[in-house]
N, C-alpha and C. Protein backbone atom coordinates (compact mmCIF):
# COMPACT_ATOMS: atom_id res chain seq x y z
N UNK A 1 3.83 -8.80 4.68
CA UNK A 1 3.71 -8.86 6.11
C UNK A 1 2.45 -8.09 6.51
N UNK A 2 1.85 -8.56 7.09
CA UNK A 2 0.22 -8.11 7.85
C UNK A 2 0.65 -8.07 9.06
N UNK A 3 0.27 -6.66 9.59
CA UNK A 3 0.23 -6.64 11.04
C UNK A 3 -0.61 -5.46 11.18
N UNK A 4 -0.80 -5.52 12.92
CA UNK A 4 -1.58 -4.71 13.35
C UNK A 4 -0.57 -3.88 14.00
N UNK A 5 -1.18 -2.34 13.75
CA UNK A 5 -0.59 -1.67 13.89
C UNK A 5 -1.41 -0.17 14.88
N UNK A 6 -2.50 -0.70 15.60
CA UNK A 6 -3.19 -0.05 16.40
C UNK A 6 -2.30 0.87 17.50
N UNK A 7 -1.60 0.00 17.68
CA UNK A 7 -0.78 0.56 19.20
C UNK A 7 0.44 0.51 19.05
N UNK A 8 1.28 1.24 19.73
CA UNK A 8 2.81 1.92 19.62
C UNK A 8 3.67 0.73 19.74
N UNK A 9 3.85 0.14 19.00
CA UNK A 9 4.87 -1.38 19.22
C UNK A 9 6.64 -0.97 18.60
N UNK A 10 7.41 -0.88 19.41
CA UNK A 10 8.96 -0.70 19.24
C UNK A 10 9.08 -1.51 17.82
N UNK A 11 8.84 -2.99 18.15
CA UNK A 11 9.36 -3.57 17.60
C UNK A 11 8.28 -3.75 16.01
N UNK A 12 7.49 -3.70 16.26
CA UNK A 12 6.66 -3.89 14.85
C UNK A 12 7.26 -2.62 14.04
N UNK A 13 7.36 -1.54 14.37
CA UNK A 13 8.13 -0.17 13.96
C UNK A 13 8.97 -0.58 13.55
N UNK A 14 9.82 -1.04 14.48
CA UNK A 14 11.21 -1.69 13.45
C UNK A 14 11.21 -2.18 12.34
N UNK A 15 10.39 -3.23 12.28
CA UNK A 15 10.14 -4.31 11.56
C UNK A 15 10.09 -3.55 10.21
N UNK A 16 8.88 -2.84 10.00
CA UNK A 16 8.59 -1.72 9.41
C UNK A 16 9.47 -0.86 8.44
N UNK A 17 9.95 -0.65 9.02
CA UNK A 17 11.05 0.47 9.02
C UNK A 17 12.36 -0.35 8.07
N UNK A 18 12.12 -1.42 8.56
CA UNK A 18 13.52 -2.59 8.14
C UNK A 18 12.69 -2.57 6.16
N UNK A 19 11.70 -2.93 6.57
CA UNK A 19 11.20 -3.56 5.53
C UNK A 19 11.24 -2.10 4.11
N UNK A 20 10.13 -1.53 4.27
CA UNK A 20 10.18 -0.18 3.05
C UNK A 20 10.47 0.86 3.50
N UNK A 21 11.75 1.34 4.64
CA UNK A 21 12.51 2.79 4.68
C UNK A 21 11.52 3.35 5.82
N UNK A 22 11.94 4.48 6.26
CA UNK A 22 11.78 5.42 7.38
C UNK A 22 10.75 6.36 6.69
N UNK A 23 9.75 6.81 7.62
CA UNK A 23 9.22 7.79 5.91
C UNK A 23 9.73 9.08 5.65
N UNK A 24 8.97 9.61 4.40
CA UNK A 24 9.77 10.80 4.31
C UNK A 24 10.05 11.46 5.35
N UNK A 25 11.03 12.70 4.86
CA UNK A 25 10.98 14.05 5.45
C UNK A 25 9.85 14.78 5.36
N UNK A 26 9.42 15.86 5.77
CA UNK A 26 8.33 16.92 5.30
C UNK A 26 8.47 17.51 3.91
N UNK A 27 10.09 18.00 4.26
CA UNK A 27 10.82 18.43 2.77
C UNK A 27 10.63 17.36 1.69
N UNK A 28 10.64 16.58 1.65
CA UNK A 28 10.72 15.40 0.89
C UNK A 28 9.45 15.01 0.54
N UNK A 29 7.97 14.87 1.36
CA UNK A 29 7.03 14.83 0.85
C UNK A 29 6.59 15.84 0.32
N UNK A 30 7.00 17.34 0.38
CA UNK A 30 6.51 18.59 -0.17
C UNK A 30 7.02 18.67 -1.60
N UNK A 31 8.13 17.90 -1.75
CA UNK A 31 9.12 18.15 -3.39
C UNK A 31 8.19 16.97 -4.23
N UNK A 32 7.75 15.87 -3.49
CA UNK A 32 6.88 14.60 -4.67
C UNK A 32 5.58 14.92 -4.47
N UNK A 33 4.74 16.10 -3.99
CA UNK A 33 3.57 16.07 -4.30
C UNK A 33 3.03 15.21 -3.18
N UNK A 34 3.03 15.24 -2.19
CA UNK A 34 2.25 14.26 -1.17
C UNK A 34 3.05 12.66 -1.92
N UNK A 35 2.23 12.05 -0.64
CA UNK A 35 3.10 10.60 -0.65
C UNK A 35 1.45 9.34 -0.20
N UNK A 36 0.57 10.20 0.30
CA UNK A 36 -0.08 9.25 0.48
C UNK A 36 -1.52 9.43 -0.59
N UNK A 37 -2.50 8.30 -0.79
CA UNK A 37 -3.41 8.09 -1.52
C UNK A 37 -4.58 8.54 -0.91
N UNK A 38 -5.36 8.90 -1.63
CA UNK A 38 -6.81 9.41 -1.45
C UNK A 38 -7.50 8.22 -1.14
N UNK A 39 -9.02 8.09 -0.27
CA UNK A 39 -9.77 7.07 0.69
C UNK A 39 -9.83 5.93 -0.60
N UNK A 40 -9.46 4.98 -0.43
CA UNK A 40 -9.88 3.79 -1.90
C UNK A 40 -10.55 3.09 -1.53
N UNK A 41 -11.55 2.18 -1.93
CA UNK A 41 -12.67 1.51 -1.82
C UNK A 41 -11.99 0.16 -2.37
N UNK A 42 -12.05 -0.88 -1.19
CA UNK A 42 -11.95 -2.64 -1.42
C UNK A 42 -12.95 -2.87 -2.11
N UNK A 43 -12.76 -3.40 -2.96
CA UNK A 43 -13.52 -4.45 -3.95
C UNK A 43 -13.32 -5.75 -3.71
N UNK A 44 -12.25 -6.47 -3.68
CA UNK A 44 -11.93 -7.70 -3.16
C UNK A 44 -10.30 -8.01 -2.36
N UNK A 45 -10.29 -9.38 -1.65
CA UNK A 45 -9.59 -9.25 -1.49
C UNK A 45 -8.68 -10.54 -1.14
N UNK A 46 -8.03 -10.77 -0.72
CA UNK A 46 -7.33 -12.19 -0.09
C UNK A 46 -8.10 -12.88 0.92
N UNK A 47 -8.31 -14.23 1.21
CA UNK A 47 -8.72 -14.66 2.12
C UNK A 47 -8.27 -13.92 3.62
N UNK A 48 -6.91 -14.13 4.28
CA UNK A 48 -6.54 -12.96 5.25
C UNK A 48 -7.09 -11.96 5.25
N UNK A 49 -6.89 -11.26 4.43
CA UNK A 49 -7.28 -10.02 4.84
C UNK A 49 -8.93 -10.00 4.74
N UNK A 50 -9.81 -10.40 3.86
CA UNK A 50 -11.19 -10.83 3.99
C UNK A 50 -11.90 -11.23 5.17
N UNK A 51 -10.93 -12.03 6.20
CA UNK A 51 -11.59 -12.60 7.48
C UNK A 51 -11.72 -11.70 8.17
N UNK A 52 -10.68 -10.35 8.13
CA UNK A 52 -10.55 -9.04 8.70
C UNK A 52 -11.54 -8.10 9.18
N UNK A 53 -11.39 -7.60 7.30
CA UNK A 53 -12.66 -6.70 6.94
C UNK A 53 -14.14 -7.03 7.21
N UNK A 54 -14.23 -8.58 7.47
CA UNK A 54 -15.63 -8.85 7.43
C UNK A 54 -16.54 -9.00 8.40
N UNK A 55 -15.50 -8.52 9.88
CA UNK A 55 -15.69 -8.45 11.57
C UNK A 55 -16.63 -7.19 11.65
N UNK A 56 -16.64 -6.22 10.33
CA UNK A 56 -17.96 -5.10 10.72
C UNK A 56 -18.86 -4.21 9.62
N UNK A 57 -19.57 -4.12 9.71
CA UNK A 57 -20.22 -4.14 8.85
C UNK A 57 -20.15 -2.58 8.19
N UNK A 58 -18.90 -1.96 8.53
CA UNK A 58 -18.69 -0.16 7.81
C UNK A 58 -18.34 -1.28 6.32
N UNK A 59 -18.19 0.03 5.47
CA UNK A 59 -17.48 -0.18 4.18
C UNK A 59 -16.04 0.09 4.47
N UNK A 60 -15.48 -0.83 3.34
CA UNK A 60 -14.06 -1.52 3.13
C UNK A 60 -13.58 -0.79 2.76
N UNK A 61 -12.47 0.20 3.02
CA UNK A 61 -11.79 1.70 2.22
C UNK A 61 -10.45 0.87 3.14
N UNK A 62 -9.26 1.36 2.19
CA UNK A 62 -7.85 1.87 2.66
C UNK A 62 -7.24 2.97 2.23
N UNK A 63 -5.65 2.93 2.98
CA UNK A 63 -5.42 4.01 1.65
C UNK A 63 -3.86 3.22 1.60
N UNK A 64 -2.82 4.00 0.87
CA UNK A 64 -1.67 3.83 0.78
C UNK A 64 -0.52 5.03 0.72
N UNK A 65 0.46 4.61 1.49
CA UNK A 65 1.37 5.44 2.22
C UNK A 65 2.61 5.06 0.96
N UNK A 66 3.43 5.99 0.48
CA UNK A 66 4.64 5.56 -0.21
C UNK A 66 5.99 5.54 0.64
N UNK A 67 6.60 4.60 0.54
CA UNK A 67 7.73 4.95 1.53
C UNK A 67 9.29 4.57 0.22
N UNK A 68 10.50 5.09 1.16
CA UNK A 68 11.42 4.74 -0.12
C UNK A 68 11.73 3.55 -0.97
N UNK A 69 11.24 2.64 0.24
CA UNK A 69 11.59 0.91 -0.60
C UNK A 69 10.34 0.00 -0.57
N UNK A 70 8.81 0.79 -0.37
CA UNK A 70 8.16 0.04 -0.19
C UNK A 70 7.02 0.77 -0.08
N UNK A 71 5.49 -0.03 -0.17
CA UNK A 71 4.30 0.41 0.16
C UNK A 71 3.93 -0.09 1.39
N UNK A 72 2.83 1.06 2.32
CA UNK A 72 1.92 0.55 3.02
C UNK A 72 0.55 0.73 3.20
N UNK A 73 -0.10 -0.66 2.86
CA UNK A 73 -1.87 -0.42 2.52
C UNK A 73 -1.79 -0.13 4.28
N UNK A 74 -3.03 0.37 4.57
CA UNK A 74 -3.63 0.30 5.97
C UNK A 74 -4.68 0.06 5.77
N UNK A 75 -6.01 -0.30 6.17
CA UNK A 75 -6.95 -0.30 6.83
C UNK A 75 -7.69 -0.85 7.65
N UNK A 76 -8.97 -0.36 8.40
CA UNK A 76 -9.50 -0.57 9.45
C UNK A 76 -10.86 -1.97 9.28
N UNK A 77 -10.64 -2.27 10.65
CA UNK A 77 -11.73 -3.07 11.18
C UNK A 77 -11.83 -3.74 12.60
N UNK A 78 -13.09 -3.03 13.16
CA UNK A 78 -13.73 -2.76 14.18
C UNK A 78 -12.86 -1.67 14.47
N UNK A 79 -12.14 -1.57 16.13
CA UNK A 79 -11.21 -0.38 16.44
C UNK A 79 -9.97 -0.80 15.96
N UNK A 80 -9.59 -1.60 15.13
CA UNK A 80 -8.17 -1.90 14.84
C UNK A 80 -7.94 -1.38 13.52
N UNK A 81 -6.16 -1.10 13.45
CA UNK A 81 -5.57 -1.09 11.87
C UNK A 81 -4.65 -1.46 11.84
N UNK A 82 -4.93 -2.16 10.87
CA UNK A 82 -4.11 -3.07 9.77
C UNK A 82 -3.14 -2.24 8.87
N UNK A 83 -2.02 -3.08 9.00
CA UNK A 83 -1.42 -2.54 7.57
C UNK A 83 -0.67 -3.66 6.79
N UNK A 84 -0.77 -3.45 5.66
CA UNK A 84 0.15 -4.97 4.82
C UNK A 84 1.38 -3.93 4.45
N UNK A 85 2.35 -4.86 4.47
CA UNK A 85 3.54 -3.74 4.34
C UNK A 85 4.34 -4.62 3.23
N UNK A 86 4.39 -3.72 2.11
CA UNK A 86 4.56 -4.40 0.73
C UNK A 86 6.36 -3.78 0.05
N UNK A 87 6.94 -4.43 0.19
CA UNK A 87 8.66 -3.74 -0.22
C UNK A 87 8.29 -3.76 -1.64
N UNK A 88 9.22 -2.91 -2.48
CA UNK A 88 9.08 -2.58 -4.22
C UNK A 88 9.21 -4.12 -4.92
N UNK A 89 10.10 -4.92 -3.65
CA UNK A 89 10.71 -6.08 -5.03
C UNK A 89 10.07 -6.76 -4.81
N UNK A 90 8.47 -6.84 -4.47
CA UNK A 90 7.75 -7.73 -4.06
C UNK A 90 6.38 -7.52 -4.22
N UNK A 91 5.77 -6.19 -4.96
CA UNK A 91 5.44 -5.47 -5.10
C UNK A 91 4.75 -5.73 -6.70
N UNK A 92 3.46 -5.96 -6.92
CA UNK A 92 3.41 -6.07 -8.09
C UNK A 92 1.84 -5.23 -8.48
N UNK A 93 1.32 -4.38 -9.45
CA UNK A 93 0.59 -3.99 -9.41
C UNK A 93 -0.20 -4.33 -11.27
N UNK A 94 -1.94 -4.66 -11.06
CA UNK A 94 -2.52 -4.58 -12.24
C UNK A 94 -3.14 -3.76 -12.52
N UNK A 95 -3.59 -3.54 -13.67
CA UNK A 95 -4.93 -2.68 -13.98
C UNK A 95 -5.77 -3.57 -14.59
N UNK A 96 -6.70 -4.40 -14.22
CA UNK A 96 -7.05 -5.19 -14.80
C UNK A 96 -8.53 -4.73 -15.69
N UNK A 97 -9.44 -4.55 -14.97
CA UNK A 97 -10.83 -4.07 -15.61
C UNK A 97 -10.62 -2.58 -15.58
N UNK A 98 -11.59 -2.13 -16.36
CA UNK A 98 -11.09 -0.46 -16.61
C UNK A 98 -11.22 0.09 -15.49
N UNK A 99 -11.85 0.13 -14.00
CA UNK A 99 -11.84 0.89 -13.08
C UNK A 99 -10.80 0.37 -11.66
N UNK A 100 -10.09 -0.84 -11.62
CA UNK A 100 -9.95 -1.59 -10.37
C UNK A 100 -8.40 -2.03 -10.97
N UNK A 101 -8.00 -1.74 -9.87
CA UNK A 101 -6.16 -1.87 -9.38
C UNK A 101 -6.24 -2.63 -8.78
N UNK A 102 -5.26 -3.80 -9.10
CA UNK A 102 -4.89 -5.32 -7.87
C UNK A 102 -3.96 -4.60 -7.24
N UNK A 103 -3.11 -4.91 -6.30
CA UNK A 103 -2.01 -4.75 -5.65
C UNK A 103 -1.60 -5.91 -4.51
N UNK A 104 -0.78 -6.57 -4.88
CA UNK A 104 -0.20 -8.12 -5.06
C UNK A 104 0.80 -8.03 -3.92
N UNK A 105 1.07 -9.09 -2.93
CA UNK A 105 2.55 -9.29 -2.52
C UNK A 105 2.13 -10.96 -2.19
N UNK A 106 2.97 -11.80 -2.57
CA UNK A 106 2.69 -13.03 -1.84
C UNK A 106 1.82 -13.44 -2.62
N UNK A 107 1.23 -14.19 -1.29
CA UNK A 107 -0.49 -14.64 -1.50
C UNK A 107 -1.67 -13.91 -1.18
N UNK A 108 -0.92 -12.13 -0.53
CA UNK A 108 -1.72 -11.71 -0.19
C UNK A 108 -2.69 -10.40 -1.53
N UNK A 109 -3.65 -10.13 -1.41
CA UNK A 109 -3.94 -8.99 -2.56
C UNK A 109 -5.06 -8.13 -2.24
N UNK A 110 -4.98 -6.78 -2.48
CA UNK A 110 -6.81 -5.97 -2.55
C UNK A 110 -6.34 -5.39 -3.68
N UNK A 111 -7.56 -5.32 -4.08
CA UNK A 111 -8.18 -4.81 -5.22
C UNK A 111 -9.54 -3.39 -4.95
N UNK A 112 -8.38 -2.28 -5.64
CA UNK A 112 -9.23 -1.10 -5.16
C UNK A 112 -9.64 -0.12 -6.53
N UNK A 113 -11.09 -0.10 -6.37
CA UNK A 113 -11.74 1.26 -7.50
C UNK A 113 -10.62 2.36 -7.67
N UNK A 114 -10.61 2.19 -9.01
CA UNK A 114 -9.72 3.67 -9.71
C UNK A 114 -10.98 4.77 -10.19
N UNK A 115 -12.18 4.80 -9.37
CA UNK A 115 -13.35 5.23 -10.39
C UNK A 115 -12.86 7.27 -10.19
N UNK A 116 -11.83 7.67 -9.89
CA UNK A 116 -11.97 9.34 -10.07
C UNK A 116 -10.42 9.72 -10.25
N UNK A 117 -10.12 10.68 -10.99
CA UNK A 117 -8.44 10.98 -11.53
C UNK A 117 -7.76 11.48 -10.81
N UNK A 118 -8.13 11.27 -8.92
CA UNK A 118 -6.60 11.52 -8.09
C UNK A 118 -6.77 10.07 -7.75
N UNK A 119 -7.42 8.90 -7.82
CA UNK A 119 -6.92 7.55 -7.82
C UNK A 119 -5.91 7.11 -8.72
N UNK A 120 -6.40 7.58 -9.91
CA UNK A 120 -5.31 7.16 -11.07
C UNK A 120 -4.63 7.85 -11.05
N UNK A 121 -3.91 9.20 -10.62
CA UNK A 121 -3.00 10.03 -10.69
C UNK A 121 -2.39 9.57 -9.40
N UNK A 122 -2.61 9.21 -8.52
CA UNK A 122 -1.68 8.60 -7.46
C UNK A 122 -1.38 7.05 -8.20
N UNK A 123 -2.05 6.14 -8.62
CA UNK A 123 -1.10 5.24 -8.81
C UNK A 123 -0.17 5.61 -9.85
N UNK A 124 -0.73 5.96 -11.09
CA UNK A 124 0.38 7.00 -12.06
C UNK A 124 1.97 7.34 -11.03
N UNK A 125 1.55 8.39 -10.19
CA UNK A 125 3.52 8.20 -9.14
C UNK A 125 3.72 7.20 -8.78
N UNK A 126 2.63 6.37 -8.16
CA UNK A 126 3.43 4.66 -7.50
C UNK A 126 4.57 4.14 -8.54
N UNK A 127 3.68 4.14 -9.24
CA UNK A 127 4.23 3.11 -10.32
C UNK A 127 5.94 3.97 -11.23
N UNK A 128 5.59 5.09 -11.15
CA UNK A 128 6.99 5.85 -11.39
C UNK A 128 7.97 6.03 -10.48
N UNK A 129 7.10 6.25 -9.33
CA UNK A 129 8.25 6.06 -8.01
C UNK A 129 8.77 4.61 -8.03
N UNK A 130 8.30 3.89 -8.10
CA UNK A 130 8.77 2.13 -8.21
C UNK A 130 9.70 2.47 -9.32
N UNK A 131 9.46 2.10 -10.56
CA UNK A 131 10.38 2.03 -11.55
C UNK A 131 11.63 2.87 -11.29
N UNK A 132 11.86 4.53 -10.59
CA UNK A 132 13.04 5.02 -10.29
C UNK A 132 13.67 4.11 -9.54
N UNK A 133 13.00 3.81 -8.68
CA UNK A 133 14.03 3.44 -7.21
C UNK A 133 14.34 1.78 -7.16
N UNK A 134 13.41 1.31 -8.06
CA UNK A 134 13.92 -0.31 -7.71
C UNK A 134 15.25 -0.43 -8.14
N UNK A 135 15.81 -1.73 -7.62
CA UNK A 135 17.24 -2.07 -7.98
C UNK A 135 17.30 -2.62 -9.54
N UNK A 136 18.85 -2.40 -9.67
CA UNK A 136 18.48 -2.39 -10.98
C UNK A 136 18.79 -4.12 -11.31
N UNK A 137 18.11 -4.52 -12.41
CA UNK A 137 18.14 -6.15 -12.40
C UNK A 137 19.07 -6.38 -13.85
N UNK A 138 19.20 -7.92 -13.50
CA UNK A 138 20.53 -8.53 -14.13
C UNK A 138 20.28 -7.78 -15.78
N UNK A 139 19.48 -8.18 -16.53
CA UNK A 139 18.85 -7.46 -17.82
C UNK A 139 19.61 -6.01 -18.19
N UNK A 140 19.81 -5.59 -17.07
CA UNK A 140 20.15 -3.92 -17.47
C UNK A 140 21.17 -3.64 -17.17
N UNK A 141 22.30 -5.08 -16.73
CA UNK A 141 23.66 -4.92 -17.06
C UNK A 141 24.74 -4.65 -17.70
């Protein structure tokens, strides 16, 4: 789900909220080490979100927020922000070339530089926070 998320909307909140959990507590982000990602640099991205980013001519950075059942990319273009709001079971992540992370839902995707070790040390928790909390599947019955 892509939406804009510039201005105080009840219902997009909801939506939100429905989708990957309420966010932490304070307590709760203080016990996992922070929850959100350091500035990441777009490399590429989905057509959608491409038509976006390409309204101004700053550089392409997001970041990502962890929430209990889900991720949220944000970022900007012109005065607006975006956020793709990505649930765990839908949620798929690569490492494909040695420096650059896909991060998948749908049809939608960006692809962001891992080039310094609090990029890779934050996806390092994504990817452990995912594996705790997803549901558990038929296989591990």
């Amino acid at each position: 789900m892509l939406v804009n998320v510039s201005y105080n909307n009840k219902a997009i909140t909801k939506k939100i909220d429905e989708a990957v959990g309420k966010p932490f507590t304070l307590k709760e982000r203080f016990t996992m080490g922070g929850i959100g990602s350091p500035k990441l640099i777009i490399t590429e991205t989905s057509v959608e979100i491409r038509n976006l980013l390409i309204l101004d001519n700053n550089r392409d950075t997001c970041n990502i927020e962890i929430r209990p059942k889900g991720i949220i990319v944000r970022f900007r273009s012109l005065l607006e922000t975006f956020a793709l709001v990505i649930p765990y079971y839908k949620l798929t992540i690569y490492k494909g070339q040695a420096s650059v992370y896909s991060i998948y839902r749908d049809n939608y995707f960006i692809k962001v530089e891992s080039d310094t070790k609090a990029v890779q040390k934050f996806f390092k928790k994504l990817l452990g926070y995912k594996a705790d909390n997803a549901p558990t599947s038929v296989d591990d019955l």
